[in-house]
Protein backbone atom coordinates (compact mmCIF):
# COMPACT_ATOMS: atom_id res chain seq x y z
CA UNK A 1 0.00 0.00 0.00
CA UNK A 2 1.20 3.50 -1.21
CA UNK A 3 1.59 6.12 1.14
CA UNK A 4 0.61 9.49 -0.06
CA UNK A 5 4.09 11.09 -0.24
CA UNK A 6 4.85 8.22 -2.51
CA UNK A 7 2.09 8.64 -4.47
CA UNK A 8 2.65 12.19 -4.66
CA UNK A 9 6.20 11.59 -6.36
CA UNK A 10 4.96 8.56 -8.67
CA UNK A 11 2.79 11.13 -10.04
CA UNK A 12 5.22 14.21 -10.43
CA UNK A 13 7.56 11.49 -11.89
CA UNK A 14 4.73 10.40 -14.34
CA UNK A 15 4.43 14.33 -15.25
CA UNK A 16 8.14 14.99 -15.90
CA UNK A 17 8.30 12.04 -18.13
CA UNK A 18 5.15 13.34 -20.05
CA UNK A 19 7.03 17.20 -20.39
CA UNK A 20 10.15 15.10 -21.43
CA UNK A 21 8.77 13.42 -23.93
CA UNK A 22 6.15 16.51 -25.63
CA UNK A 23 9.42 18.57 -25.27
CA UNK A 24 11.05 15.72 -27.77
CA UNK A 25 8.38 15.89 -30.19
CA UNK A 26 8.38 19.00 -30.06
CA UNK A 27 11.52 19.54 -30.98
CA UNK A 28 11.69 16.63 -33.68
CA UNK A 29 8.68 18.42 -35.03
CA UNK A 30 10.04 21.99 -35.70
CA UNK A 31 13.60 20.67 -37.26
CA UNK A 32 11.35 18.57 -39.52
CA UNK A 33 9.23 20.90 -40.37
CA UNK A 34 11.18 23.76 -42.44
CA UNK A 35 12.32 21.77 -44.73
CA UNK A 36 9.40 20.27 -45.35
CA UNK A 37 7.42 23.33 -45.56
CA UNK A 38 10.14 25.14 -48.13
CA UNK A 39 9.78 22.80 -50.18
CA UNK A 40 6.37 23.02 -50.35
CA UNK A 41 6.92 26.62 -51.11
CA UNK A 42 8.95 25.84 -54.06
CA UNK A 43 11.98 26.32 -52.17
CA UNK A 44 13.63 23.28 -53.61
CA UNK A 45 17.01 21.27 -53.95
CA UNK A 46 16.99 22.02 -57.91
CA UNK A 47 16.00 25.49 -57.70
CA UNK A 48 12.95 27.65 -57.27
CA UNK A 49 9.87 25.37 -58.62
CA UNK A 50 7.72 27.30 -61.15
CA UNK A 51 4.47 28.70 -60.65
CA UNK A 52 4.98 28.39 -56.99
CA UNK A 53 5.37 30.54 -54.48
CA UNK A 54 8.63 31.00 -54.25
CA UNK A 55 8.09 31.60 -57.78
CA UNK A 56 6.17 34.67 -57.13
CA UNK A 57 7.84 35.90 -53.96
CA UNK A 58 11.50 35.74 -56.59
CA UNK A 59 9.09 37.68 -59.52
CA UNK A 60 8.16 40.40 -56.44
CA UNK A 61 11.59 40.46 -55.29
CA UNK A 62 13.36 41.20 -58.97
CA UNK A 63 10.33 43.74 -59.39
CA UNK A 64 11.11 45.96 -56.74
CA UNK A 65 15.21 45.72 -57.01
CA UNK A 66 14.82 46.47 -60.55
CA UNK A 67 15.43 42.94 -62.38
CA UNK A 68 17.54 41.03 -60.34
CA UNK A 69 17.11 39.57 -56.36
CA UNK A 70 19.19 41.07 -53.94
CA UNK A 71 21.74 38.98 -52.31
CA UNK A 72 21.06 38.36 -48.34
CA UNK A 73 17.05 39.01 -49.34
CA UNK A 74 15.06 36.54 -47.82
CA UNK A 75 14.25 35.34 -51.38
CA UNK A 76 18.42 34.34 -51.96
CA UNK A 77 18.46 33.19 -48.14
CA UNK A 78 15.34 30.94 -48.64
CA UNK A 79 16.75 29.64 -51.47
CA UNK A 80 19.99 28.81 -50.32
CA UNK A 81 18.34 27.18 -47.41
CA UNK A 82 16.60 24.80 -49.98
CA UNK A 83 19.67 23.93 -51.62
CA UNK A 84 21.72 23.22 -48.74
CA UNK A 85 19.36 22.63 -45.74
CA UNK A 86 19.57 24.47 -42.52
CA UNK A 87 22.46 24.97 -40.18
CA UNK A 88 23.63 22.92 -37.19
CA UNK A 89 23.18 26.30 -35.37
CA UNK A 90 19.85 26.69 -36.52
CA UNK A 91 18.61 23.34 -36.24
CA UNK A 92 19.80 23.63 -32.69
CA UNK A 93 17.69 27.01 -32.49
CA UNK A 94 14.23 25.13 -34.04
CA UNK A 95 15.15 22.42 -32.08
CA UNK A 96 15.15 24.42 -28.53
CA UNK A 97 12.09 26.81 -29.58
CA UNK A 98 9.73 23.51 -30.71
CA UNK A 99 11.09 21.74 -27.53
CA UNK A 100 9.72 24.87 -25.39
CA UNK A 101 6.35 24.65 -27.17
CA UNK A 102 6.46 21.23 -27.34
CA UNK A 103 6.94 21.55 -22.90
CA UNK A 104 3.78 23.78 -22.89
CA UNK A 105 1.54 21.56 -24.29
């Protein structure tokens, strides 16, 4: 028979584990995620897809600058983030923020 201090810290234990574990899937979540979602943009390994998004946001971009996308836009950074995939650094940053989210839920 359980006394109620051990009951007590069976359930906090039972609650930490469930944090611990939305916290992962949170995380897992977010870092799989971008990718995922710029290439549904038409962000893509080969390029910028046409008549995507990405499509339009490059046509917007070249409008305003005059013909050609700046470098460092977020149009060229997108991009290059399609091509290459993210950083450690910033999959370490996704990673933290959808672990938070993932702890508040």
């Amino acid at each position: 028979m359980l006394n109620i201090s051990q009951d007590r810290n069976k359930s906090k234990g039972s609650h930490l584990l469930r944090e611990a574990v939305t916290a992962a899937v949170g995380g897992a979540v977010a870092v799989a995620a971008v990718p995922v979602a710029l290439t549904a943009m038409g962000f893509t390994g080969t390029g910028i897809a046409a008549a995507s998004i990405a499509a339009k946001m490059m046509s917007a971009a070249a409008i305003a600058n005059g013909g050609g996308v700046a470098a460092g836009s977020m149009v060229a950074t997108l991009q290059s983030v399609g091509v290459l995939g993210l950083s450690t650094t910033t999959n370490a940053i996704l990673g933290g923020v959808g672990a938070a989210i993932g702890y508040l839920f």
